[in-house]
PDB file of N, CA and C in Angstrom:
ATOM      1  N   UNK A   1      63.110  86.930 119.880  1.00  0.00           N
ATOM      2  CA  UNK A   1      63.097  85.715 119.098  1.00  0.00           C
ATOM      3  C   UNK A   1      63.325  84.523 120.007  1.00  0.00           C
ATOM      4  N   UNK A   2      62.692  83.459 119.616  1.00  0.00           N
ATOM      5  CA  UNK A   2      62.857  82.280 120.417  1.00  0.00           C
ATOM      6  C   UNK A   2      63.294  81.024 119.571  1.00  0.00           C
ATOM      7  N   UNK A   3      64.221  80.139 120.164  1.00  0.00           N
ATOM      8  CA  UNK A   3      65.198  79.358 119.789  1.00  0.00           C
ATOM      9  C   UNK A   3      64.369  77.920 119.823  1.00  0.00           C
ATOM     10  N   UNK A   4      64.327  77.078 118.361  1.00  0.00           N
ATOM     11  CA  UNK A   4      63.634  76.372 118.471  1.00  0.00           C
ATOM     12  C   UNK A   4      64.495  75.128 118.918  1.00  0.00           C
ATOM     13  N   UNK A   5      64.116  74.158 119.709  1.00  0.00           N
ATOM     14  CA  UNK A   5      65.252  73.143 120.094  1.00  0.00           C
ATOM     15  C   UNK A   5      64.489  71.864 118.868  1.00  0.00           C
ATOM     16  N   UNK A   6      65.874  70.693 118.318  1.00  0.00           N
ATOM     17  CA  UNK A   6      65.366  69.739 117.813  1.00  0.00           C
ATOM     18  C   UNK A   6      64.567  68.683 118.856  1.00  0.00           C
ATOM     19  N   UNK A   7      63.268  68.383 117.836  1.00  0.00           N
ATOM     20  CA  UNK A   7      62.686  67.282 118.502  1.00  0.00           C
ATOM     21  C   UNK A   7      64.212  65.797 119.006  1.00  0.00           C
ATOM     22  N   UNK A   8      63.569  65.171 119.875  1.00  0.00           N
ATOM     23  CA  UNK A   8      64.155  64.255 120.407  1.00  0.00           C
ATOM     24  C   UNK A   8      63.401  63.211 120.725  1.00  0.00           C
ATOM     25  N   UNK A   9      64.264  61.557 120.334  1.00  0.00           N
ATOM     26  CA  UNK A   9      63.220  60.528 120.797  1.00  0.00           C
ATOM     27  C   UNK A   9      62.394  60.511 122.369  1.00  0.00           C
ATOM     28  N   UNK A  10      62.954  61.150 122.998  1.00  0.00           N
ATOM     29  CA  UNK A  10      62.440  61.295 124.246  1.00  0.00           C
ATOM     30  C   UNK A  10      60.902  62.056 124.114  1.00  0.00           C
ATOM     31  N   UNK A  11      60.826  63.173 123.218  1.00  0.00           N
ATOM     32  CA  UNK A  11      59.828  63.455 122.928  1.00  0.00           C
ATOM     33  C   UNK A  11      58.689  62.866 122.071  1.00  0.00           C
ATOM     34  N   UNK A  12      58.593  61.908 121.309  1.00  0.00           N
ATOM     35  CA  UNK A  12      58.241  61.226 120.502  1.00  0.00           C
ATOM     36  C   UNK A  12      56.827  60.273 121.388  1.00  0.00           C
ATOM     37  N   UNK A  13      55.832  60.291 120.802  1.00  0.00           N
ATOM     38  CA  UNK A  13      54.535  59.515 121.100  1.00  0.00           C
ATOM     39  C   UNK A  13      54.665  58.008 121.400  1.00  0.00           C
ATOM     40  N   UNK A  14      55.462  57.566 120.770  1.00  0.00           N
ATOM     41  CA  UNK A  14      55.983  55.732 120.721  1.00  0.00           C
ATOM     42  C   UNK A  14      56.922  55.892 121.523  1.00  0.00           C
ATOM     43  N   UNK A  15      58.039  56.607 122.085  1.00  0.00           N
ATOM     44  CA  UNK A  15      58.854  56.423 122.589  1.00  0.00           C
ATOM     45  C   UNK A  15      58.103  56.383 124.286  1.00  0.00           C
ATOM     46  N   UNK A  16      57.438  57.252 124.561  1.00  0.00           N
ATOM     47  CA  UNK A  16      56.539  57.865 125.504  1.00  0.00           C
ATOM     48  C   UNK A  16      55.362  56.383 126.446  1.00  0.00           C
ATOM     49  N   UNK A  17      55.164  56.150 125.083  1.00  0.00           N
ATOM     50  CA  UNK A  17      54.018  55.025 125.430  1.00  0.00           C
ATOM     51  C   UNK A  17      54.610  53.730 125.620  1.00  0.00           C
ATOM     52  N   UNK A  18      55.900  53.158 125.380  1.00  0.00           N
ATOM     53  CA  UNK A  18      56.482  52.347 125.239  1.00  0.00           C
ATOM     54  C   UNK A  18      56.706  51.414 124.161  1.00  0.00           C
ATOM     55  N   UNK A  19      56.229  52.325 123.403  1.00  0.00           N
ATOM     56  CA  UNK A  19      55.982  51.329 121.961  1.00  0.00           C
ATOM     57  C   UNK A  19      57.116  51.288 121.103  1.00  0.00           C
ATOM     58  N   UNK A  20      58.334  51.878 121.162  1.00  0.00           N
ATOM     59  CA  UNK A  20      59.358  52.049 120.284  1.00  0.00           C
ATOM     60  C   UNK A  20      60.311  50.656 120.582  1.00  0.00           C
ATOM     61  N   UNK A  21      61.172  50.040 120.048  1.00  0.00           N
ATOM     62  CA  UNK A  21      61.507  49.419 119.694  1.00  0.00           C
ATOM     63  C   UNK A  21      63.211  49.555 119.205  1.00  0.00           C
ATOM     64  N   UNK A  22      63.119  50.501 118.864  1.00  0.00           N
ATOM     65  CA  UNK A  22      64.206  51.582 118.394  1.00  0.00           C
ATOM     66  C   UNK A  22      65.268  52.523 119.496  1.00  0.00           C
ATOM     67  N   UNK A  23      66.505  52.111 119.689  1.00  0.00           N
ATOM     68  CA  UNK A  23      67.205  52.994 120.455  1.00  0.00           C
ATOM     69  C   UNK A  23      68.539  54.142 119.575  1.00  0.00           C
ATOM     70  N   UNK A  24      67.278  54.828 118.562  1.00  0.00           N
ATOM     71  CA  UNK A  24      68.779  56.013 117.997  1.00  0.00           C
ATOM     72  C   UNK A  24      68.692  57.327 118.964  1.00  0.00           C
ATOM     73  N   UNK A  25      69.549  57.961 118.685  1.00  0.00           N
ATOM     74  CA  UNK A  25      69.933  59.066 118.837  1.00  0.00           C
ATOM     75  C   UNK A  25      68.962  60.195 118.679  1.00  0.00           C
ATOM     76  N   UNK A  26      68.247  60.190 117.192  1.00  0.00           N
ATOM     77  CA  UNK A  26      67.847  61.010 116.223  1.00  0.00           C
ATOM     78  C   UNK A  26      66.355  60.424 116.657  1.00  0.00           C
ATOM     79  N   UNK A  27      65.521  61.243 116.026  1.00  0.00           N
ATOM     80  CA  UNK A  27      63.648  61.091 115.860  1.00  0.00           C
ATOM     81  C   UNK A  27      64.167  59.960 114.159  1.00  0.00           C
ATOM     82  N   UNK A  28      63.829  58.762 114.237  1.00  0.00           N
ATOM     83  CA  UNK A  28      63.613  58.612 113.057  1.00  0.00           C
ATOM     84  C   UNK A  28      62.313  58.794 112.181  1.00  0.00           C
ATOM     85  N   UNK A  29      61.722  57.788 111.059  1.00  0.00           N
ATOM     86  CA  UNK A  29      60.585  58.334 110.450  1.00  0.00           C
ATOM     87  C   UNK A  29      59.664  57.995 110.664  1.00  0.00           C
ATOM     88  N   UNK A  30      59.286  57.435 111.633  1.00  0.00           N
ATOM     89  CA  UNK A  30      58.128  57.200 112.360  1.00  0.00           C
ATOM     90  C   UNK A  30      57.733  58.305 113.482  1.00  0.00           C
ATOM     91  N   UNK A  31      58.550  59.160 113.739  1.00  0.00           N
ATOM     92  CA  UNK A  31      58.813  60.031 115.078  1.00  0.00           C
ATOM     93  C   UNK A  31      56.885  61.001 114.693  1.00  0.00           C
ATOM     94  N   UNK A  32      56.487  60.838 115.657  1.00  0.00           N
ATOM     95  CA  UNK A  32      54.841  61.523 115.996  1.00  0.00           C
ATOM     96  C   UNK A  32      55.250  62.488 117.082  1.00  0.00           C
ATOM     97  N   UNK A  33      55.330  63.687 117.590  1.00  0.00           N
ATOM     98  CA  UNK A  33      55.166  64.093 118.379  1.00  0.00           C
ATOM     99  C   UNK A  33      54.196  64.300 119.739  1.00  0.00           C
ATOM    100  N   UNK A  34      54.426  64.117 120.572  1.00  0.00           N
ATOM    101  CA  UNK A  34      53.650  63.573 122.089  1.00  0.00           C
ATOM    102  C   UNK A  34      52.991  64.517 122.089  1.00  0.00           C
ATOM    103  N   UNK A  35      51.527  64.966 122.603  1.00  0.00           N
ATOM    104  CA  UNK A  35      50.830  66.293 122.816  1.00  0.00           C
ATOM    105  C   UNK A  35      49.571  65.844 123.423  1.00  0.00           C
ATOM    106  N   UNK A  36      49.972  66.240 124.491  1.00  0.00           N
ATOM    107  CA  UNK A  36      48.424  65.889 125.586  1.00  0.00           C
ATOM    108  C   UNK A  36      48.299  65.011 125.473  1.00  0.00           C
ATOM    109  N   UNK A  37      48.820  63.440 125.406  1.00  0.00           N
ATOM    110  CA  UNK A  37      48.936  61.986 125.895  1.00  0.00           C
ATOM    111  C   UNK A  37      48.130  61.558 124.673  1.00  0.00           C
ATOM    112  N   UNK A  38      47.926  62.427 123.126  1.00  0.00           N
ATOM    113  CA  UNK A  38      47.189  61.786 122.366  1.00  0.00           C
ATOM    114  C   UNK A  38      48.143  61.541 120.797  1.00  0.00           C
ATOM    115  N   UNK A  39      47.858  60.590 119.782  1.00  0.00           N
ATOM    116  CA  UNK A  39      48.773  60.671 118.689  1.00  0.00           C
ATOM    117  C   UNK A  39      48.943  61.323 117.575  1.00  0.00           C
ATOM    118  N   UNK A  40      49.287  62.723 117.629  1.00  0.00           N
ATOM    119  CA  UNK A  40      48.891  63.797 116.250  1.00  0.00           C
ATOM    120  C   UNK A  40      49.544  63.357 115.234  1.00  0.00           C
ATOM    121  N   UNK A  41      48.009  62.837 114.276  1.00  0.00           N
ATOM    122  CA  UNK A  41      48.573  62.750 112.749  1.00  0.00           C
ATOM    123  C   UNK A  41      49.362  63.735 111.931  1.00  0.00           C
ATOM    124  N   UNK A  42      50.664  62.893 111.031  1.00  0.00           N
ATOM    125  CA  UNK A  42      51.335  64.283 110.435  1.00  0.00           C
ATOM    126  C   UNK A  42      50.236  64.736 109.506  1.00  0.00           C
ATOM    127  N   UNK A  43      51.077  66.218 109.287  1.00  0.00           N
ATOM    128  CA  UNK A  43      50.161  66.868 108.562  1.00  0.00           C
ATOM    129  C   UNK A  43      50.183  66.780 107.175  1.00  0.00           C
ATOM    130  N   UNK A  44      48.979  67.081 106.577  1.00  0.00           N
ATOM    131  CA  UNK A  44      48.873  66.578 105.017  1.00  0.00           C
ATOM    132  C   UNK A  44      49.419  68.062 104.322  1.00  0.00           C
ATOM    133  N   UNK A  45      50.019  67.470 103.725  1.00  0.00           N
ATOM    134  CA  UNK A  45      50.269  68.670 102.478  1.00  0.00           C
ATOM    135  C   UNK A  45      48.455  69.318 101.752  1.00  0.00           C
ATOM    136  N   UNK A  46      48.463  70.596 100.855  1.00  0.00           N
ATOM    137  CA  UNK A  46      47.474  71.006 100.740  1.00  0.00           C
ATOM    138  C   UNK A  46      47.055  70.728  99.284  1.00  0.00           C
ATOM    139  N   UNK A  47      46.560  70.408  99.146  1.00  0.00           N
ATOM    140  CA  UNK A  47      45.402  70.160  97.359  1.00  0.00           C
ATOM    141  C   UNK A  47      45.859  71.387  96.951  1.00  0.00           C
ATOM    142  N   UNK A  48      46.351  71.325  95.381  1.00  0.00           N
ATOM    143  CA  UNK A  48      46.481  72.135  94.660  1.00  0.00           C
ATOM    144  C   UNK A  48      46.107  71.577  93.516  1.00  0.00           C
ATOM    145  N   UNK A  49      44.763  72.395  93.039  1.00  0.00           N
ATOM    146  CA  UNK A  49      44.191  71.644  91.787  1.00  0.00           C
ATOM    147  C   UNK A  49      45.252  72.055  90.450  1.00  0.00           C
ATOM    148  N   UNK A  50      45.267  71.007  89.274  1.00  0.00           N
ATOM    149  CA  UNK A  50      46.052  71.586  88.433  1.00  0.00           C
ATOM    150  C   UNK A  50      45.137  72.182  87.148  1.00  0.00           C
ATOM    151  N   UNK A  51      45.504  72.932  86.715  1.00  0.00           N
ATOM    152  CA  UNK A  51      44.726  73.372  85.868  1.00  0.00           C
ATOM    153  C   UNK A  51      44.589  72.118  84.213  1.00  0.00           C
ATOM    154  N   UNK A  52      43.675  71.942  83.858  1.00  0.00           N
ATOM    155  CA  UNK A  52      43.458  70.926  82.690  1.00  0.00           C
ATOM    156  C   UNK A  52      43.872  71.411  81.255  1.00  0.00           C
ATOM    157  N   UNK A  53      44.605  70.284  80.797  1.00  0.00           N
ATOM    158  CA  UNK A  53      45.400  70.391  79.479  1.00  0.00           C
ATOM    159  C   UNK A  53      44.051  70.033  78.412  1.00  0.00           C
ATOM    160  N   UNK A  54      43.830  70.509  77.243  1.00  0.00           N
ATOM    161  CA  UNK A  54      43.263  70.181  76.210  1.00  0.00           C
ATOM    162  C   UNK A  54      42.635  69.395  75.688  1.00  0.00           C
ATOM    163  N   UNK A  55      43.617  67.979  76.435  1.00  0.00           N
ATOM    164  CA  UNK A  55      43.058  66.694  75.939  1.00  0.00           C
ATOM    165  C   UNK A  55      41.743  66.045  76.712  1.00  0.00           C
ATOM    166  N   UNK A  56      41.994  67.081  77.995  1.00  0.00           N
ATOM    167  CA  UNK A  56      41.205  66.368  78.964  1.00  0.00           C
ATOM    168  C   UNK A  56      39.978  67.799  79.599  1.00  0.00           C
ATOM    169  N   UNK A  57      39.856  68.538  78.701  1.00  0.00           N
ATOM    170  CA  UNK A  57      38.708  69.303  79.037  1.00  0.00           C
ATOM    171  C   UNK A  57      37.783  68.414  78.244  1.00  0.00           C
ATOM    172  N   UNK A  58      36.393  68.851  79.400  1.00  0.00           N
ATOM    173  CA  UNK A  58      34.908  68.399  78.694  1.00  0.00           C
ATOM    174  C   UNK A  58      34.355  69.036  77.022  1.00  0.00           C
ATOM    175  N   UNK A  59      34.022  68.169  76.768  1.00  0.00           N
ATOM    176  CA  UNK A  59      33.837  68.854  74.941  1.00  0.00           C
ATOM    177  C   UNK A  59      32.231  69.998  74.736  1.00  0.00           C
TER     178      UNK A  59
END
């Protein structure tokens, strides 16, 4: 098993590029992770269609 360490502003894409602005401790909510000098969008949650109530099926 391998031990995951917390991200750190040091690791962070803005912090990296010089763009941060910000001196915490913590990744705040802007924190992007650095990866091959490019800016990975967070990831989207997944579509879950909902199934249709009565009022709103086609007639």
């Amino acid at each position: 098993m391998s031990k995951r360490t917390q991200p750190t502003c040091d690791d962070c894409y803005f912090r990296r590029a010089g763009l941060c602005a910000l001196s915490p401790e913590v990744p705040c909510p802007t924190f992007r992770l650095h990866s091959r000098g490019s800016l990975v969008p967070p990831r989207q949650p997944r579509l879950v269609p909902r199934p249709l109530t009565g009022a709103f099926r086609a007639a």
